[in-house]
Protein backbone atom coordinates (compact mmCIF):
# COMPACT_ATOMS: atom_id res chain seq x y z
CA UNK A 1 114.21 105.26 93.62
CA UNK A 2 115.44 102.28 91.44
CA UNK A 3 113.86 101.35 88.60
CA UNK A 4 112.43 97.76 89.17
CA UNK A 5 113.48 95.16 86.33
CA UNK A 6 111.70 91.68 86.17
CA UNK A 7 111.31 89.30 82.95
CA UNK A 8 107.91 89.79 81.59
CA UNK A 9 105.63 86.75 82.09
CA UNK A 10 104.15 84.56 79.14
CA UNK A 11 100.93 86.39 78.34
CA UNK A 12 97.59 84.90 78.78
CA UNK A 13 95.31 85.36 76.07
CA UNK A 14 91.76 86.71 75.43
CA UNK A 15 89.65 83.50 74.78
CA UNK A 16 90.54 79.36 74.69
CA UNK A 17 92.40 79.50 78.25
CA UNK A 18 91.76 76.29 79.89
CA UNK A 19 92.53 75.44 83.63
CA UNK A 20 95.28 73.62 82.94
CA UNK A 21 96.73 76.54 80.96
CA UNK A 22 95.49 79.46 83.58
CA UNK A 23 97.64 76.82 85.96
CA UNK A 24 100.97 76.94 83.99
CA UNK A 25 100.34 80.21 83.70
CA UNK A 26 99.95 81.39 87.21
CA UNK A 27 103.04 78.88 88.04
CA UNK A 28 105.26 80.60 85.86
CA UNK A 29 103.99 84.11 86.88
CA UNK A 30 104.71 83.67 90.44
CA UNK A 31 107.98 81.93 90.04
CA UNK A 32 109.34 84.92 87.90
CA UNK A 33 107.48 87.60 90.54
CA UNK A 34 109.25 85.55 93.45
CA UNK A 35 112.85 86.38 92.01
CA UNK A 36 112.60 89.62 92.80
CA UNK A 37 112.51 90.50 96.79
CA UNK A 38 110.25 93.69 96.11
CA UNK A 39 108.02 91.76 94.14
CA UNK A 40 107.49 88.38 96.44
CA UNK A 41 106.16 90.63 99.07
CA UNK A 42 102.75 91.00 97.25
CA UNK A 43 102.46 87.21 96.38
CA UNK A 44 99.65 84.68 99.03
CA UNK A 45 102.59 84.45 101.33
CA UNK A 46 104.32 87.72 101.66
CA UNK A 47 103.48 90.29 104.50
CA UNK A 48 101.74 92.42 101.86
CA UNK A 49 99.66 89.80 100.10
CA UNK A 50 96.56 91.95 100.49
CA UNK A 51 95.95 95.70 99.50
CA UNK A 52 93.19 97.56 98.97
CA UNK A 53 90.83 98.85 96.02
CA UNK A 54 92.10 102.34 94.69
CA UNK A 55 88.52 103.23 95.47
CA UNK A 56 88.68 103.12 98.54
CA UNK A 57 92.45 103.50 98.68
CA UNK A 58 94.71 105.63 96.20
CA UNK A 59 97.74 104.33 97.97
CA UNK A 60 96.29 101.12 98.08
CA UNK A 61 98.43 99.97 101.07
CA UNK A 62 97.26 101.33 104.80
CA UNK A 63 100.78 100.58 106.93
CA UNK A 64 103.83 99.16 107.34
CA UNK A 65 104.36 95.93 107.90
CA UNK A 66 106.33 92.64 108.40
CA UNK A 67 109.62 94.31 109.67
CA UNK A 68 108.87 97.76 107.52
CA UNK A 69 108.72 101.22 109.06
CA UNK A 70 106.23 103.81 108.53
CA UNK A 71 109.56 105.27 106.49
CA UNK A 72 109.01 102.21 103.96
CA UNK A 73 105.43 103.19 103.10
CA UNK A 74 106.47 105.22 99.93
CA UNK A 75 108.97 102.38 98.69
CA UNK A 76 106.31 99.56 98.91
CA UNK A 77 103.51 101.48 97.50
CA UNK A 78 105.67 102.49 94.14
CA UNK A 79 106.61 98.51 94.43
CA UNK A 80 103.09 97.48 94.68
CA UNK A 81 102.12 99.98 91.36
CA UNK A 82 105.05 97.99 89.29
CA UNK A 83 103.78 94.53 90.91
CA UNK A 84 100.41 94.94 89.62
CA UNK A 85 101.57 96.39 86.12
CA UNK A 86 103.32 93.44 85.34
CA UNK A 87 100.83 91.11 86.93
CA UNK A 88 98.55 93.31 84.10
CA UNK A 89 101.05 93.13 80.81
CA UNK A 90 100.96 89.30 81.46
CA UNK A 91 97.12 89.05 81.10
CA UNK A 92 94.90 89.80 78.21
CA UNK A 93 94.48 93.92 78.08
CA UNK A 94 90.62 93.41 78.55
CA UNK A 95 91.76 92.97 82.14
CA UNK A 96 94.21 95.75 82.76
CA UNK A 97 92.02 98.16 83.82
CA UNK A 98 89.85 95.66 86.42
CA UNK A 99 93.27 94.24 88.06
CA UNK A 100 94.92 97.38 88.52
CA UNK A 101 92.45 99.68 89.69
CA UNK A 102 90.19 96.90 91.95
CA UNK A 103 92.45 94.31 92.63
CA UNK A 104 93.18 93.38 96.52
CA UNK A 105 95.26 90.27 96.28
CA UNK A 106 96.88 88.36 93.75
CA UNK A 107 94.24 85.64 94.71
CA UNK A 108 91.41 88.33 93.85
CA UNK A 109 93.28 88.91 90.41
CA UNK A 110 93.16 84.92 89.85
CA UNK A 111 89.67 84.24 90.92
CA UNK A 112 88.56 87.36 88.45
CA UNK A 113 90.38 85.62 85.96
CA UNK A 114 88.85 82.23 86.28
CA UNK A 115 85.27 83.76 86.39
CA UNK A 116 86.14 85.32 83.25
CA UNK A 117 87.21 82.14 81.41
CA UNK A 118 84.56 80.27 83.33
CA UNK A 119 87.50 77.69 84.79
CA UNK A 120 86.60 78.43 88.68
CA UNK A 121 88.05 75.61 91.21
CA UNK A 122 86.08 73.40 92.02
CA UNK A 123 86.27 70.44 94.72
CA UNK A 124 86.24 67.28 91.81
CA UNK A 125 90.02 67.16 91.06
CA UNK A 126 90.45 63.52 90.35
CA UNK A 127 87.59 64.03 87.88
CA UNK A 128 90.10 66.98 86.19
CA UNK A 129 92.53 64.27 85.05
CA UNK A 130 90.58 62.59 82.63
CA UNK A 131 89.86 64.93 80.00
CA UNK A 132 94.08 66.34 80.05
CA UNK A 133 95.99 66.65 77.67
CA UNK A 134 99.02 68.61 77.03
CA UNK A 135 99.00 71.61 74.37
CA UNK A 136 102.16 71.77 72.22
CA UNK A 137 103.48 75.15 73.13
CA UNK A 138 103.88 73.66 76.76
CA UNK A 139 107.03 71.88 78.08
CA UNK A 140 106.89 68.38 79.45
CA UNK A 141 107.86 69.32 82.89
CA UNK A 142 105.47 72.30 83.11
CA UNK A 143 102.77 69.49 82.19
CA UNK A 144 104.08 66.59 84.30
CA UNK A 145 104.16 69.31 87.15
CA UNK A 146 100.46 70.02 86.98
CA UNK A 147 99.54 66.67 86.44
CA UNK A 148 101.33 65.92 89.78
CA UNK A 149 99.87 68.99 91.89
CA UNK A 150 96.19 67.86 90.52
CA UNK A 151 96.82 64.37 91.72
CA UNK A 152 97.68 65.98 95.19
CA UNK A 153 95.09 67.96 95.31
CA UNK A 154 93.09 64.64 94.57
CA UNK A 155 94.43 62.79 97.87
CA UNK A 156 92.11 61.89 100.65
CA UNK A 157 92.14 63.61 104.12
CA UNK A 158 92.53 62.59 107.57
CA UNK A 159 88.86 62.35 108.56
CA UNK A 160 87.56 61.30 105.33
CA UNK A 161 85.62 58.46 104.17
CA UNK A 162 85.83 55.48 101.69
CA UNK A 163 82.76 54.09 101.23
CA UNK A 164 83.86 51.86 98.53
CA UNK A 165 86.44 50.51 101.82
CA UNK A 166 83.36 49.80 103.75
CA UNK A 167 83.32 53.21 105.02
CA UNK A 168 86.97 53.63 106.15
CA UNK A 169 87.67 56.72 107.76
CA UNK A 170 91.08 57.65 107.14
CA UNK A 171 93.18 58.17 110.29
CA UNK A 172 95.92 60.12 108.32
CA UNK A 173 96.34 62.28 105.47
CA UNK A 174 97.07 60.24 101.97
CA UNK A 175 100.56 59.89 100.86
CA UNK A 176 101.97 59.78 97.57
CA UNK A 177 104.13 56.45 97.85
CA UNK A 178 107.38 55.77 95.56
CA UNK A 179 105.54 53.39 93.33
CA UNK A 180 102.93 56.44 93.12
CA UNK A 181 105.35 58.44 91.93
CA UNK A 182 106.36 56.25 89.67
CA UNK A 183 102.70 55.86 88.43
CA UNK A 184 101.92 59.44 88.06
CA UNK A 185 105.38 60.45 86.09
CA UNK A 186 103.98 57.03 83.62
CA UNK A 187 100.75 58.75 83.00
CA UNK A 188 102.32 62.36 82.49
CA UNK A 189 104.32 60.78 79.81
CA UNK A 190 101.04 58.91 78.24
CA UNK A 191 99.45 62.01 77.93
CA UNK A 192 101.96 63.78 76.46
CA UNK A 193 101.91 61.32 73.40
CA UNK A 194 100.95 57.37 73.88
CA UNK A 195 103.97 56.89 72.45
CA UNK A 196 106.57 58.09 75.44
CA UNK A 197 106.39 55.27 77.53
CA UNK A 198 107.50 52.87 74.90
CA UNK A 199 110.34 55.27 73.81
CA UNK A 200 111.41 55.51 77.68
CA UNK A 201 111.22 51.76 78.37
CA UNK A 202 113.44 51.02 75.38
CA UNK A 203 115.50 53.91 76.08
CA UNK A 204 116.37 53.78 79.89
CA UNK A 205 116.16 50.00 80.58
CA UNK A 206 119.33 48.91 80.21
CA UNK A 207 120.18 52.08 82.99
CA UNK A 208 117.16 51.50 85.50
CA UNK A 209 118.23 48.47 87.71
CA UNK A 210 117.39 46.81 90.60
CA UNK A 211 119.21 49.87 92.54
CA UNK A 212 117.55 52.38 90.69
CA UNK A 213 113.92 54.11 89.67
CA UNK A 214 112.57 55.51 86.83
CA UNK A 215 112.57 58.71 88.95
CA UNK A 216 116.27 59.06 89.76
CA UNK A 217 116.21 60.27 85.71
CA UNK A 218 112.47 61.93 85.74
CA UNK A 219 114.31 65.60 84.73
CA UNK A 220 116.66 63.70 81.95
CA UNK A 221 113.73 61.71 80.30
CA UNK A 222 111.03 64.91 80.49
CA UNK A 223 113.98 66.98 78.98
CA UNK A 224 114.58 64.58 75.94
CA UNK A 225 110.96 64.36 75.40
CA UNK A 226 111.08 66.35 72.43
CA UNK A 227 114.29 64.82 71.60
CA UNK A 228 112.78 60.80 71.86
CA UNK A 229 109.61 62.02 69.65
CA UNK A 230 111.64 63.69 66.58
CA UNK A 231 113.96 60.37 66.66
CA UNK A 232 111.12 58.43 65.98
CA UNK A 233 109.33 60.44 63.09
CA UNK A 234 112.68 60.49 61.53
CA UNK A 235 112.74 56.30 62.31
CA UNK A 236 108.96 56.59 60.81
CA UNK A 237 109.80 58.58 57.78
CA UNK A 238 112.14 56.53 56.28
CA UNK A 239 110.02 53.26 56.83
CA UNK A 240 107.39 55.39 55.10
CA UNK A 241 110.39 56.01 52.16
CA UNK A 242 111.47 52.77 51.91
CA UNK A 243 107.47 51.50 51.97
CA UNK A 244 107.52 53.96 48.56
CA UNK A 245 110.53 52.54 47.09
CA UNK A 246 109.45 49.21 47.27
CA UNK A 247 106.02 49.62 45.10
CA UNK A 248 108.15 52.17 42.78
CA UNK A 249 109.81 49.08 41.85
């Protein structure tokens, strides 16, 4: 049987995770998991997204299925082992030992995991927003990516009401509109430093026209984020060095 070779996650750590970090974390672990066909089968969508405890299951999976034969069996339960090795290598090693031996689902892994760092879902999304903020060793995108899914998860619901709209009850599902988008990008970048959206308006304005949005170059500006922040503490720098040449004189 082949050996299985996958890129080894970023590793979560023992204490400090926040939800917004357990969230670019599980992003990043399922993207890398979903590059490999053997692998994607044991993520919330494949056919073999649940398993069972090697208590009450050494080989974890009962039967085939999906489009497997009972011939498969062996294949996917050696897959499944290496699936939930690396799932284990990418979380602290307090938790080895709990995922692989009682896990049942990559969603039972997570929800161990958030009980651990006491970061459980919870139905107040919007609220979630507030109190972000975006840690340095995290990219721009990954951050204006969560920021966006968290502001989805925030929309209203067919069926719900608005009492501040005198009760409206909506009669579709909440849409994120262009201008929305637009809106949400502005924030990610406010968050990231107060700064961005003044280095971004002076940067891009003369591009953005009538024809065009601030999101036809959303992947160009969060790319150059770091870029547009080390111009200006260069810029800031020598305004600092000239303010010291000055009263040398």
């Amino acid at each position: 049987m082949d050996p299985i070779k996958i890129t080894i996650p970023r590793k979560l750590t023992g204490k400090g995770v926040t939800h917004f970090m357990f969230n670019i974390w599980r992003d990043e672990l399922e993207s890398i998991l979903a590059k490999d066909s053997h692998m994607a089968v044991f993520l919330p969508n494949g056919v073999y997204s649940t398993w069972e405890s090697y208590a009450k299951n050494p080989d974890r999976i009962k039967k085939a299925a999906g489009d497997d034969k009972k011939g498969h069996l062996a294949a996917r339960r050696y897959q499944l082992r290496a699936f939930l090795n690396i799932v284990a290598d990418a979380c602290d090693s307090s938790h080895n030992r709990d995922i692989i031996l009682n896990s049942t689902s990559l969603h039972w892994i997570y929800n161990r995991l958030q009980e651990e760092y006491n970061i459980q879902e919870n139905k107040m999304h919007f609220l979630n927003l507030f109190n972000l903020c975006c840690p340095p060793e995290i990219s721009a995108l990954d951050f204006y990516n969560h920021y966006r899914k968290l502001v989805i998860a925030s929309l209203k619901k067919k069926g719900d009401t608005i009492k501040w709209q005198t009760s409206k009850v909506l009669k579709a599902n909440e849409a994120l509109s262009p201008t929305f988008e637009e809106m949400i990008l502005a924030f990610a970048l406010s968050l990231i430093d107060p700064r961005l959206p003044g280095l971004v308006k002076d940067n891009y304005n003369f591009i953005i026209g009538e024809k065009e949005s601030v999101m036809d170059h959303k992947m160009d500006i969060l790319n150059k984020v770091p870029i547009l922040l080390t111009k200006t503490e260069e810029d800031l720098l020598v305004e600092v060095n000239c303010d010291i040449d000055q009263l040398a004189r």
